[in-house]
PDB file of N, CA and C in Angstrom:
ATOM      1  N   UNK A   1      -7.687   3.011 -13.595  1.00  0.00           N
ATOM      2  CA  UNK A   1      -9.016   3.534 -13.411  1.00  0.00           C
ATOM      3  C   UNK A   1      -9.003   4.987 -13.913  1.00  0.00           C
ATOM      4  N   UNK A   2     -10.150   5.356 -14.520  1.00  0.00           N
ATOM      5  CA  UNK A   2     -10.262   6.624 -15.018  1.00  0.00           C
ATOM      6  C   UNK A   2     -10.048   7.877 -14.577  1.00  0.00           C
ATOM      7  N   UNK A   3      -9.211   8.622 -14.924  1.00  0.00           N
ATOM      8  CA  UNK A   3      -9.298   9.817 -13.918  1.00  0.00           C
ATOM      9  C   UNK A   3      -8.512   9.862 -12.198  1.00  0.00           C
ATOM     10  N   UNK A   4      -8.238   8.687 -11.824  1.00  0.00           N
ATOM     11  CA  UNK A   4      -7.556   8.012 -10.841  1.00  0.00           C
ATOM     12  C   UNK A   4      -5.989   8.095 -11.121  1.00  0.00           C
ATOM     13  N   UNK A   5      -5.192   9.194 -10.123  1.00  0.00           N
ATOM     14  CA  UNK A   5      -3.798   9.416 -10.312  1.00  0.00           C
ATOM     15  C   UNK A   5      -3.111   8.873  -8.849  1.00  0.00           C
ATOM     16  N   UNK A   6      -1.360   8.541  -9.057  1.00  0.00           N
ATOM     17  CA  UNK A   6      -0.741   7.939  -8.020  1.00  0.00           C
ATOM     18  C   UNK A   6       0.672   8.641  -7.904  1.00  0.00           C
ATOM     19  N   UNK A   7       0.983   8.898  -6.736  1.00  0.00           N
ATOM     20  CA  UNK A   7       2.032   9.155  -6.669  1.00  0.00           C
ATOM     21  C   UNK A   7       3.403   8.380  -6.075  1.00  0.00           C
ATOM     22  N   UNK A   8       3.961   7.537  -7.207  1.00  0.00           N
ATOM     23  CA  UNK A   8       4.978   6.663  -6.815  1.00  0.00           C
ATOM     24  C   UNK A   8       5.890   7.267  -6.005  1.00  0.00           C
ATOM     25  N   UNK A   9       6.584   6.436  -4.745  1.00  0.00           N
ATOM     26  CA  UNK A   9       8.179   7.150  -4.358  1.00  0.00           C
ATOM     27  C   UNK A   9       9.222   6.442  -5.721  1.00  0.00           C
ATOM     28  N   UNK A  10      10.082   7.350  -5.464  1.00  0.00           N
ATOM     29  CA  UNK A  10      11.163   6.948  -6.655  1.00  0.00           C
ATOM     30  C   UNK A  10      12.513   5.996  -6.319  1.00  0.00           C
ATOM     31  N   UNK A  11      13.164   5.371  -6.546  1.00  0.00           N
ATOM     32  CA  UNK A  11      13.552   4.408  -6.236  1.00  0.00           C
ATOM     33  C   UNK A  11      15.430   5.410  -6.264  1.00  0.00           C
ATOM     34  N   UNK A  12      15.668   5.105  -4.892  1.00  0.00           N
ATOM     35  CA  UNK A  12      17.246   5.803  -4.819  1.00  0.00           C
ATOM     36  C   UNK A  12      17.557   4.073  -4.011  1.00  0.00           C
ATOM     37  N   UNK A  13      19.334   4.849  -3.812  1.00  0.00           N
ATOM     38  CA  UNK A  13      20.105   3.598  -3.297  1.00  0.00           C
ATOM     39  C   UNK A  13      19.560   3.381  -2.322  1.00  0.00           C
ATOM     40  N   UNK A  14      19.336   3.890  -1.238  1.00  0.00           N
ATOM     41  CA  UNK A  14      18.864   4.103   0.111  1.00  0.00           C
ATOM     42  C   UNK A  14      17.401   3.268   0.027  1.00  0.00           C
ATOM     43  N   UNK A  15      16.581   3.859  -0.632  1.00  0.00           N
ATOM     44  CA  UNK A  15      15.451   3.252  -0.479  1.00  0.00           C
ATOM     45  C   UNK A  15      15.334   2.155  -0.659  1.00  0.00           C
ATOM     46  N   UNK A  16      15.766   1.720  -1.820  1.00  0.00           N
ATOM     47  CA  UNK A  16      16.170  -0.026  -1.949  1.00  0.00           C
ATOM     48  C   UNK A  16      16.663  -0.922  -0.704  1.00  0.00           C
ATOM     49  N   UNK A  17      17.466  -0.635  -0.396  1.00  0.00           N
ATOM     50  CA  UNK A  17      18.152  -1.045   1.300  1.00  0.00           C
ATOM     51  C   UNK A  17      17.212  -1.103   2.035  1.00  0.00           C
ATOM     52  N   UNK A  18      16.273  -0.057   2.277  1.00  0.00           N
ATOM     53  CA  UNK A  18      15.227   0.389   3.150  1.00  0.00           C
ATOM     54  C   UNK A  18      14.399  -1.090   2.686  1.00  0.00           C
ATOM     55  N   UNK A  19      13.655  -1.248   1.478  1.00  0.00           N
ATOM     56  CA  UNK A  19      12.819  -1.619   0.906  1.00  0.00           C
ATOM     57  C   UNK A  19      13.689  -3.144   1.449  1.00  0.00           C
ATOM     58  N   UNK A  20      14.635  -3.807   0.837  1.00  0.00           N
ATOM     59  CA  UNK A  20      15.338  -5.361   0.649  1.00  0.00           C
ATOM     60  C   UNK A  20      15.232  -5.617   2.359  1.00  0.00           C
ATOM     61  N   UNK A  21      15.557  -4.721   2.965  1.00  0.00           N
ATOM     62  CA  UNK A  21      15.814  -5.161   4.803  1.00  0.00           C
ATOM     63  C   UNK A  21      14.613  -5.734   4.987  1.00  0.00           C
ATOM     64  N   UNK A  22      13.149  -4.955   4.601  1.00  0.00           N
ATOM     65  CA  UNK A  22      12.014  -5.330   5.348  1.00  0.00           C
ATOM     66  C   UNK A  22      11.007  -6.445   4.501  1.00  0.00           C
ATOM     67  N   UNK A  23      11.948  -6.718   3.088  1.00  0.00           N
ATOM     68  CA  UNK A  23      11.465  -8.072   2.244  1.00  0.00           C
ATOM     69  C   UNK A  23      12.017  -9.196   2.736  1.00  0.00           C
ATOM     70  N   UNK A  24      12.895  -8.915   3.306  1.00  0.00           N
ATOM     71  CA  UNK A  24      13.959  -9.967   3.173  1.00  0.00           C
ATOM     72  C   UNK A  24      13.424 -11.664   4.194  1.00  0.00           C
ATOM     73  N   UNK A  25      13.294 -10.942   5.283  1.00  0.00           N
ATOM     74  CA  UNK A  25      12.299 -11.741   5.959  1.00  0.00           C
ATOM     75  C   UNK A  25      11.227 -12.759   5.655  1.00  0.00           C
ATOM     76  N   UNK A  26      10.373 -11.719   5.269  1.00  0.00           N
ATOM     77  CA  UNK A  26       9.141 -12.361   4.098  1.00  0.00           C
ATOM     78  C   UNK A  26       9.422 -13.041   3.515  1.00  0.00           C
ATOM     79  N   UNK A  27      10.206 -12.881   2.695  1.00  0.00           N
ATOM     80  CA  UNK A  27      10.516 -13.455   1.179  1.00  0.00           C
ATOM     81  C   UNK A  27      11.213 -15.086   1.893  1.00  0.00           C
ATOM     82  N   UNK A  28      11.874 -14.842   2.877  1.00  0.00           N
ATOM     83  CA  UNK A  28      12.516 -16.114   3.199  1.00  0.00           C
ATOM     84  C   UNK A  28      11.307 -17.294   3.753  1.00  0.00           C
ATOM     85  N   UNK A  29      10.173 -16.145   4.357  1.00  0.00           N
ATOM     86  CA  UNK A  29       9.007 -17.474   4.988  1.00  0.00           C
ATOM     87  C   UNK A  29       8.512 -17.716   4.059  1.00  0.00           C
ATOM     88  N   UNK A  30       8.402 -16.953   2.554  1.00  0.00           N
ATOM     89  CA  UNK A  30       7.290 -17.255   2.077  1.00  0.00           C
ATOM     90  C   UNK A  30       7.672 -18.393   0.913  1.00  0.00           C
ATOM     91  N   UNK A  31       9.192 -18.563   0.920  1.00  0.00           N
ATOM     92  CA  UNK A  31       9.697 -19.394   0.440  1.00  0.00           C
ATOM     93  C   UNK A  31       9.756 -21.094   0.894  1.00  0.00           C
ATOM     94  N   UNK A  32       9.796 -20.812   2.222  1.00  0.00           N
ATOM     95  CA  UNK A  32       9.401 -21.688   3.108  1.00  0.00           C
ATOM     96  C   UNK A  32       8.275 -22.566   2.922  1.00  0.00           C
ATOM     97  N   UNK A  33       7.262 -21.599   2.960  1.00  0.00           N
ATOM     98  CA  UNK A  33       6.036 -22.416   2.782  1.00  0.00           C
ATOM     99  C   UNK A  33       5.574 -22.805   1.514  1.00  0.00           C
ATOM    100  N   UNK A  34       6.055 -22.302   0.414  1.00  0.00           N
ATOM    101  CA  UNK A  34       5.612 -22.626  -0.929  1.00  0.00           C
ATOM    102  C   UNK A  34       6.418 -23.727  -1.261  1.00  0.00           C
ATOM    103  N   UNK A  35       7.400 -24.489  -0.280  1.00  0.00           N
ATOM    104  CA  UNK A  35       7.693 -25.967  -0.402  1.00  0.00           C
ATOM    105  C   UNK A  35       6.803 -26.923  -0.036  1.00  0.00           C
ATOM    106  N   UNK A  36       6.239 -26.224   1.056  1.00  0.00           N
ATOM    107  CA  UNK A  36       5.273 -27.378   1.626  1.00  0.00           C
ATOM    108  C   UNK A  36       4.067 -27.754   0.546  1.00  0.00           C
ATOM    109  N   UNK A  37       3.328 -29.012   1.058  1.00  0.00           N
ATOM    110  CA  UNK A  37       2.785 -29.920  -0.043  1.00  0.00           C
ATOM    111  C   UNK A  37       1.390 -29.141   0.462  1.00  0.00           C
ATOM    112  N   UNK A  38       0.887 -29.280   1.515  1.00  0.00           N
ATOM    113  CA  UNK A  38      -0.319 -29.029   2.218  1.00  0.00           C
ATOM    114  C   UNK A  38      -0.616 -28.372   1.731  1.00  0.00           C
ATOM    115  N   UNK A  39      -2.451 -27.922   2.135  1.00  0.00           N
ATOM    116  CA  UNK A  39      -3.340 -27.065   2.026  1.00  0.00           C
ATOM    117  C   UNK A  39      -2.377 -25.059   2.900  1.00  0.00           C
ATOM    118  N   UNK A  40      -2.671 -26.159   4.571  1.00  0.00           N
ATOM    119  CA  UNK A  40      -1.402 -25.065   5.333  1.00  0.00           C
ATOM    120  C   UNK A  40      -1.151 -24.301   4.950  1.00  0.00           C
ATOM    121  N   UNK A  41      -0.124 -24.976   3.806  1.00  0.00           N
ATOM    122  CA  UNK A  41       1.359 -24.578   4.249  1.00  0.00           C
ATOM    123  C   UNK A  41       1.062 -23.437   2.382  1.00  0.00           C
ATOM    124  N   UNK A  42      -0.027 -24.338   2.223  1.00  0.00           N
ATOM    125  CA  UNK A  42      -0.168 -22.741   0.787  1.00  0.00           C
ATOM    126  C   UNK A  42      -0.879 -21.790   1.312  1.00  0.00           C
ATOM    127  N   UNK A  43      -1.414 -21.583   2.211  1.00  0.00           N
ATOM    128  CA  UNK A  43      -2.570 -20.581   2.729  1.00  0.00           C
ATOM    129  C   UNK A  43      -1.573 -19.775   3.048  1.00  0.00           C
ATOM    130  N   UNK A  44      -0.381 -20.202   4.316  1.00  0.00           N
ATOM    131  CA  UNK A  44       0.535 -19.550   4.602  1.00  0.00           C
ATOM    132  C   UNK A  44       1.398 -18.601   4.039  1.00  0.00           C
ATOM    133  N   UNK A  45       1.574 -19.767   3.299  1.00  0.00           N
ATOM    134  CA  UNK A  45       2.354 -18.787   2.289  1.00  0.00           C
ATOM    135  C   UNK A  45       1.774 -17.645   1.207  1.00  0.00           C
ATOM    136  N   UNK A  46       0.330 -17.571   0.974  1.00  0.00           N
ATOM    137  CA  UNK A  46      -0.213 -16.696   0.392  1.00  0.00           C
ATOM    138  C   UNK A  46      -0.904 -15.600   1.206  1.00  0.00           C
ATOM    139  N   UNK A  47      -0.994 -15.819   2.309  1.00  0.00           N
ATOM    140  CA  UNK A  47      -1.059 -14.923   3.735  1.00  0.00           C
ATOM    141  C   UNK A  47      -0.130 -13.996   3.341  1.00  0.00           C
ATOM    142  N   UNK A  48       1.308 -14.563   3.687  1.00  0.00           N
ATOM    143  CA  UNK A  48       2.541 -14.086   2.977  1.00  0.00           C
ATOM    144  C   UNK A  48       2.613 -12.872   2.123  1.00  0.00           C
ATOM    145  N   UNK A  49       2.523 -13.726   0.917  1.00  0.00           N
ATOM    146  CA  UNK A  49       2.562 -12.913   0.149  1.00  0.00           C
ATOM    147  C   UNK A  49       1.643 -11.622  -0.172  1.00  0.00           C
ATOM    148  N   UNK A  50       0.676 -11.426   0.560  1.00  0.00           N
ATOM    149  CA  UNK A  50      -0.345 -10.274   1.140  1.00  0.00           C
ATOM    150  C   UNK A  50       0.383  -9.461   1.091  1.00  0.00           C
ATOM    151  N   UNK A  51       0.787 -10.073   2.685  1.00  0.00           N
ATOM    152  CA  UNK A  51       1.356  -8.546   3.812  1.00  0.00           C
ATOM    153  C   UNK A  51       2.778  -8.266   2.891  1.00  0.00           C
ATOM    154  N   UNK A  52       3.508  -9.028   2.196  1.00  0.00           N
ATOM    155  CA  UNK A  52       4.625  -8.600   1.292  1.00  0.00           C
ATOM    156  C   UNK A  52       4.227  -7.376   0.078  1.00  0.00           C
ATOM    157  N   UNK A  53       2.876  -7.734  -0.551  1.00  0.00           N
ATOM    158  CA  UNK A  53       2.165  -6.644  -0.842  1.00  0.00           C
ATOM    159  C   UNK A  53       2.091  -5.259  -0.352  1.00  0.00           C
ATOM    160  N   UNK A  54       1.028  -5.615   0.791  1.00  0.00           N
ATOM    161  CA  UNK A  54       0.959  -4.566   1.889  1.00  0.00           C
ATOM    162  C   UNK A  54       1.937  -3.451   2.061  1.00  0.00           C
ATOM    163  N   UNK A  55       3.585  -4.209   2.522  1.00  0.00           N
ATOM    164  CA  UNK A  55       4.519  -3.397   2.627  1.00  0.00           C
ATOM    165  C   UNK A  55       4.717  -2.730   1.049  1.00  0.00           C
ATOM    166  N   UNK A  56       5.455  -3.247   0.190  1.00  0.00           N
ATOM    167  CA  UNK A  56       5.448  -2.551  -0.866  1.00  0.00           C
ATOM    168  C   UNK A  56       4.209  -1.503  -1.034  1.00  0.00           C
ATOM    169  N   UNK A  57       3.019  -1.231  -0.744  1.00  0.00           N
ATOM    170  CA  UNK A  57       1.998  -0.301  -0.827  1.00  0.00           C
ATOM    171  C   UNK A  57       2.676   0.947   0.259  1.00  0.00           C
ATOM    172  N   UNK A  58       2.850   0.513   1.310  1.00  0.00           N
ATOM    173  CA  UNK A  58       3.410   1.529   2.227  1.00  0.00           C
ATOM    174  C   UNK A  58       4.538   1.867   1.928  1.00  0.00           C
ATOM    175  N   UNK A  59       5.600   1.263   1.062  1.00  0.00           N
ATOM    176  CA  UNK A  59       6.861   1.708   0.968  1.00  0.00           C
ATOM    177  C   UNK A  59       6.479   2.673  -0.334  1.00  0.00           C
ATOM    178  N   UNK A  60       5.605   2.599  -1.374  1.00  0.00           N
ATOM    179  CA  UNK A  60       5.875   3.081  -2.506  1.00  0.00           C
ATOM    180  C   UNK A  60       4.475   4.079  -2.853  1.00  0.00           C
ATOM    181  N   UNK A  61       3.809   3.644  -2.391  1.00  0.00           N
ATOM    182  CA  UNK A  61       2.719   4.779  -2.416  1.00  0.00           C
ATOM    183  C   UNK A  61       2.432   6.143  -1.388  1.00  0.00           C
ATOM    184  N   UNK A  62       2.677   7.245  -2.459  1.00  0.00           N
ATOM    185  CA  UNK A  62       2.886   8.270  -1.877  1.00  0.00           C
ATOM    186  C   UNK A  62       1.661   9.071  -1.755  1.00  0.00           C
ATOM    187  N   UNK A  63       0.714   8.529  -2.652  1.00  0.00           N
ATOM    188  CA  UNK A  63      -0.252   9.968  -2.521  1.00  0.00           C
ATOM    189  C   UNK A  63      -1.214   9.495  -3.798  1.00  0.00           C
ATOM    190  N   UNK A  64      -2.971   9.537  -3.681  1.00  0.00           N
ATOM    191  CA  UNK A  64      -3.935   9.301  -3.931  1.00  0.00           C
ATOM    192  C   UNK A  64      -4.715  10.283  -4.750  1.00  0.00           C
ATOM    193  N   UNK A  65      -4.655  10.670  -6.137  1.00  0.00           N
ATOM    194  CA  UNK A  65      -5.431  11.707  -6.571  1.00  0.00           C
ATOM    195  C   UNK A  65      -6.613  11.338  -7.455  1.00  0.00           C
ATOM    196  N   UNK A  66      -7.891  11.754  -7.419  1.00  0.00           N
ATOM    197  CA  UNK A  66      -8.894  11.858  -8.386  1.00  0.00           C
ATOM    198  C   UNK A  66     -10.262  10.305  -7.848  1.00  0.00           C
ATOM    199  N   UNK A  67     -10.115  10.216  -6.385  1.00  0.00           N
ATOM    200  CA  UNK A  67     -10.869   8.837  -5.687  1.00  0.00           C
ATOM    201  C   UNK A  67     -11.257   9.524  -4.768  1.00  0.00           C
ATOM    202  N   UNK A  68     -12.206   9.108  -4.180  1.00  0.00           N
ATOM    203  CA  UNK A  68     -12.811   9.320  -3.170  1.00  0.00           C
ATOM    204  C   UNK A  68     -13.191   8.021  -2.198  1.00  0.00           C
ATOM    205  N   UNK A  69     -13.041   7.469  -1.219  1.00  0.00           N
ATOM    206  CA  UNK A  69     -13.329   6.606  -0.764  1.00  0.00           C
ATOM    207  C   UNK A  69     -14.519   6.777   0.501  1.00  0.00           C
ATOM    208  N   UNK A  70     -15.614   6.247   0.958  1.00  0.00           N
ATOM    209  CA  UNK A  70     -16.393   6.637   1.757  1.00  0.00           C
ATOM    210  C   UNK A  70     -16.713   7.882   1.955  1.00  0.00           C
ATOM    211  N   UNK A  71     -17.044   9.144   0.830  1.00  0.00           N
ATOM    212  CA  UNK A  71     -17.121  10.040   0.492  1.00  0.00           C
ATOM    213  C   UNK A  71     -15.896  10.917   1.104  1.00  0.00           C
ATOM    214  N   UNK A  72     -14.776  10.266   1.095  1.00  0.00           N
ATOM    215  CA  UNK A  72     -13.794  11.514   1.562  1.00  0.00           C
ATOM    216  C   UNK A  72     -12.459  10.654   0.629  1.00  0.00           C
ATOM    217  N   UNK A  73     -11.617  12.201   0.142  1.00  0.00           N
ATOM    218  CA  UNK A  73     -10.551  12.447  -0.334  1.00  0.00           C
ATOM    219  C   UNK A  73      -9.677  11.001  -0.110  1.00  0.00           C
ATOM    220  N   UNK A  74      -9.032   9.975  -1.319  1.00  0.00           N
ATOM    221  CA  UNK A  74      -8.672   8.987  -0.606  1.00  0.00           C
ATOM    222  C   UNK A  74      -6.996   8.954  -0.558  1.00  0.00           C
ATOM    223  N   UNK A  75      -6.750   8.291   0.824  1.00  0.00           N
ATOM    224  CA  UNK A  75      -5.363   8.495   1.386  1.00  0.00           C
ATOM    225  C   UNK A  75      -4.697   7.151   0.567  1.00  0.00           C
ATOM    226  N   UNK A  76      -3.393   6.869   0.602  1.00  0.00           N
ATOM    227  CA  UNK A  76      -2.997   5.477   0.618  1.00  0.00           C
ATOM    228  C   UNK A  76      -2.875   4.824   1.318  1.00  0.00           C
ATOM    229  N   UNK A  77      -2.754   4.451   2.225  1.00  0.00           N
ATOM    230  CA  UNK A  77      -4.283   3.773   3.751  1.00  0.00           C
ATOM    231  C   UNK A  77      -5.307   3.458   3.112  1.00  0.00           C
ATOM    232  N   UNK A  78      -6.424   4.549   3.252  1.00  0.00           N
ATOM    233  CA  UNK A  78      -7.664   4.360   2.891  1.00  0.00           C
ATOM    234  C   UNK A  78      -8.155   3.344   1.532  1.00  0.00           C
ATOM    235  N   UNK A  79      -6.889   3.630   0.711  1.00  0.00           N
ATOM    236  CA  UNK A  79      -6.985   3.045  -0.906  1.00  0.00           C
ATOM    237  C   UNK A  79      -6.795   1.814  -0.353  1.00  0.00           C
ATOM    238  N   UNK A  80      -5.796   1.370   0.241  1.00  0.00           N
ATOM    239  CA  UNK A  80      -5.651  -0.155   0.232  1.00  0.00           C
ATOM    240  C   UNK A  80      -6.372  -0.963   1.212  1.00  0.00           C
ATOM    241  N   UNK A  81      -6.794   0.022   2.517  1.00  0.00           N
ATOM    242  CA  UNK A  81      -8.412  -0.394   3.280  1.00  0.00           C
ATOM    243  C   UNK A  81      -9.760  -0.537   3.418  1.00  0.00           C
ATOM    244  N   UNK A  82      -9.924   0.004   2.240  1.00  0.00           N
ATOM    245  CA  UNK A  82     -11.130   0.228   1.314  1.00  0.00           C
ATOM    246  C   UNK A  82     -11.324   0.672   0.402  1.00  0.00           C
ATOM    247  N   UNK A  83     -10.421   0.902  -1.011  1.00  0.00           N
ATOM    248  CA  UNK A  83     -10.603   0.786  -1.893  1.00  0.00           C
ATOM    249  C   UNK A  83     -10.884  -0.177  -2.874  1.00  0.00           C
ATOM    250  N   UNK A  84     -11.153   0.149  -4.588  1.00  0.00           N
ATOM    251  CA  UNK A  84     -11.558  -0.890  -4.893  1.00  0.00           C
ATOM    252  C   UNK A  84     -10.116  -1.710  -5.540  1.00  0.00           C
ATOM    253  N   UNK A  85     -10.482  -3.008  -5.015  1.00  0.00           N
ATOM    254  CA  UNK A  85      -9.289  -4.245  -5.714  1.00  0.00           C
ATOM    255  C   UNK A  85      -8.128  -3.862  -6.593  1.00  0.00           C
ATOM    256  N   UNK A  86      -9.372  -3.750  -7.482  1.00  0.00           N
ATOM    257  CA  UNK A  86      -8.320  -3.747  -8.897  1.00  0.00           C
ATOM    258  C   UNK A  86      -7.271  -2.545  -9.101  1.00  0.00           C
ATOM    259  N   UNK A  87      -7.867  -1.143  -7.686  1.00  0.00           N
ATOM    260  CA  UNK A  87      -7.099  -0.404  -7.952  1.00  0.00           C
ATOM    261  C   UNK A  87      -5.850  -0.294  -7.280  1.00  0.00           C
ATOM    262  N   UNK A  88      -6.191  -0.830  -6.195  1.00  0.00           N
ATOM    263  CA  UNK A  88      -4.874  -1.874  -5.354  1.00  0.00           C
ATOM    264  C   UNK A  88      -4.095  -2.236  -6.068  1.00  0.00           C
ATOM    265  N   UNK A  89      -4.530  -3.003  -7.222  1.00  0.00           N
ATOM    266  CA  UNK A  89      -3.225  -4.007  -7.475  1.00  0.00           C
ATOM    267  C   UNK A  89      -2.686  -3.154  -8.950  1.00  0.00           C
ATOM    268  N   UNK A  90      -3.473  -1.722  -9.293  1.00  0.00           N
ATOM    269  CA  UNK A  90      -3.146  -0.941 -10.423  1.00  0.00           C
ATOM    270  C   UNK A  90      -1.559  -0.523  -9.483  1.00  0.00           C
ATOM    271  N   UNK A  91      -2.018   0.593  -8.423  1.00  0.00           N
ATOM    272  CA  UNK A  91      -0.850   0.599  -7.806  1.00  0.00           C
ATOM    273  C   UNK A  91       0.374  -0.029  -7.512  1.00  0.00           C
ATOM    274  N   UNK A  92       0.119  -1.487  -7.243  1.00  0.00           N
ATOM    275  CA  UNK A  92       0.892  -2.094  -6.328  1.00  0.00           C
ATOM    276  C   UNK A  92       1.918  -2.686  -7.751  1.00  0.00           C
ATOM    277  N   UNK A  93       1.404  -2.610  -8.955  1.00  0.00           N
ATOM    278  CA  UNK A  93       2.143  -2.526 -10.234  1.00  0.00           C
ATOM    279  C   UNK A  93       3.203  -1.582 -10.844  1.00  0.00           C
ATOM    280  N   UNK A  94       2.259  -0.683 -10.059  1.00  0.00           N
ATOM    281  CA  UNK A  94       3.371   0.768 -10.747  1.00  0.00           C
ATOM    282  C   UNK A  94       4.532   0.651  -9.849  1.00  0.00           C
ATOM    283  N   UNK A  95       4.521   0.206  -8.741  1.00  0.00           N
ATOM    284  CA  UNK A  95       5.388   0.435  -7.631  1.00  0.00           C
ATOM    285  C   UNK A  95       6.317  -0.662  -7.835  1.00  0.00           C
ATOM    286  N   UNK A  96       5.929  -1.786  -8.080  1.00  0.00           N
ATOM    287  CA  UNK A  96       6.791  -3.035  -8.709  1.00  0.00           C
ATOM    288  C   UNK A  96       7.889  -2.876  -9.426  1.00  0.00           C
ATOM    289  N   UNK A  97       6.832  -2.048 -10.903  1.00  0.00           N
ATOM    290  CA  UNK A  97       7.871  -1.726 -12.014  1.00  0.00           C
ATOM    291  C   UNK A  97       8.461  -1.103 -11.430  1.00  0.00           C
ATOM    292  N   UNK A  98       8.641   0.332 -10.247  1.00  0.00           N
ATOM    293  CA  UNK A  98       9.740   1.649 -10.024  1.00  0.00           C
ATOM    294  C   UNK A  98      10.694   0.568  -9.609  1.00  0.00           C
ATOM    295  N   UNK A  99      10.398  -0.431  -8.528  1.00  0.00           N
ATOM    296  CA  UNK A  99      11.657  -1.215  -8.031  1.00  0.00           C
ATOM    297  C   UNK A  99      12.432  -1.967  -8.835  1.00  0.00           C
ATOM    298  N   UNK A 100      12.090  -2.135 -10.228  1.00  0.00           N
ATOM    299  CA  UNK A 100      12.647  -2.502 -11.093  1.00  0.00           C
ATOM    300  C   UNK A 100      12.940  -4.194 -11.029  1.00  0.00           C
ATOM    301  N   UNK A 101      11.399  -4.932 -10.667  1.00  0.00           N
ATOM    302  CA  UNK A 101      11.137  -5.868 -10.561  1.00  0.00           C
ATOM    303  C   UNK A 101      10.890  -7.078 -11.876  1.00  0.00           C
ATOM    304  N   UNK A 102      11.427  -8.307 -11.675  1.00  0.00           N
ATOM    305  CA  UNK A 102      11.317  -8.752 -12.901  1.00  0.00           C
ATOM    306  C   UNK A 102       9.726  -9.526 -12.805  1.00  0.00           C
ATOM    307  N   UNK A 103       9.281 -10.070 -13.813  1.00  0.00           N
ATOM    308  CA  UNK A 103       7.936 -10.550 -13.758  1.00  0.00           C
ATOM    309  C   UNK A 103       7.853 -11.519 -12.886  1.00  0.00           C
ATOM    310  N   UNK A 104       8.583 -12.462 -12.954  1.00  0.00           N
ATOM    311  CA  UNK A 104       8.402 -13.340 -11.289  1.00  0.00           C
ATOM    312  C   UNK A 104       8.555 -13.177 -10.240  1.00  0.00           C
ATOM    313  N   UNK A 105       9.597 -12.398  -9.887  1.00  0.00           N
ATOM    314  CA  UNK A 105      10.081 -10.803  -8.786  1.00  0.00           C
ATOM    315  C   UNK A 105       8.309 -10.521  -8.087  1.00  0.00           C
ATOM    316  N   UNK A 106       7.504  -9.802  -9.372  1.00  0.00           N
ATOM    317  CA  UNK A 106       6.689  -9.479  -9.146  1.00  0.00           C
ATOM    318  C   UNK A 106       4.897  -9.833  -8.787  1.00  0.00           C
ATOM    319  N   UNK A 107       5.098 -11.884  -9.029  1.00  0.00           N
ATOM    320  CA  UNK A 107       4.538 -12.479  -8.894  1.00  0.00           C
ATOM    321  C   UNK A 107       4.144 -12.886  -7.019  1.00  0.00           C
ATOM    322  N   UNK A 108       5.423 -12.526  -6.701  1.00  0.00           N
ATOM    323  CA  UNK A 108       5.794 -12.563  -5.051  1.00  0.00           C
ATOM    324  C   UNK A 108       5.212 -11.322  -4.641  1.00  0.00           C
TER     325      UNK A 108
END
């Protein structure tokens, strides 16, 4: 988005650890359910893959420049609680690539 700046965290050893501990979980339900045949068991699993989102937004977004959200200065909170979509998932890209995610990596 135009004029719309982000401030990635940068990816050290530590943070990775930080980051894999609190995927790790996820990644195992959400594997889970993307066996199942059902309606369920895909909802579930794309529930899933949300809040797996979600975290990566909180782990990697540092800071919101050149937006305004509900006429005030926007936080990274605010961006991903009411901002717009597409700029969600502009972010949630940049933060992908820092983790040095491969394209299916990043499909999750």
């Amino acid at each position: 988005m135009p004029g719309v700046e982000f401030v990635i965290a940068r990816m050290t050893f530590g943070r990775r650890l930080e980051l894999m501990k609190k995927v790790r979980e996820l990644a195992t339900k959400i594997e889970y359910f993307e066996a199942g045949r059902d309606e369920k068991n895909r909802m579930e699993a794309s529930l899933l893959g949300a809040q797996m989102d979600q975290l990566y937004l909180a782990w990697g977004l540092e800071d919101v420049f050149g937006l305004t959200v509900d006429g005030v200065s926007a936080t990274p909170e605010s961006l991903v609680e009411r901002g717009p979509e597409e700029l969600v998932h502009e972010a949630l890209a940049a933060i992908k690539a820092e983790c040095g995610l491969s394209e299916t990596e990043r499909k999750n």
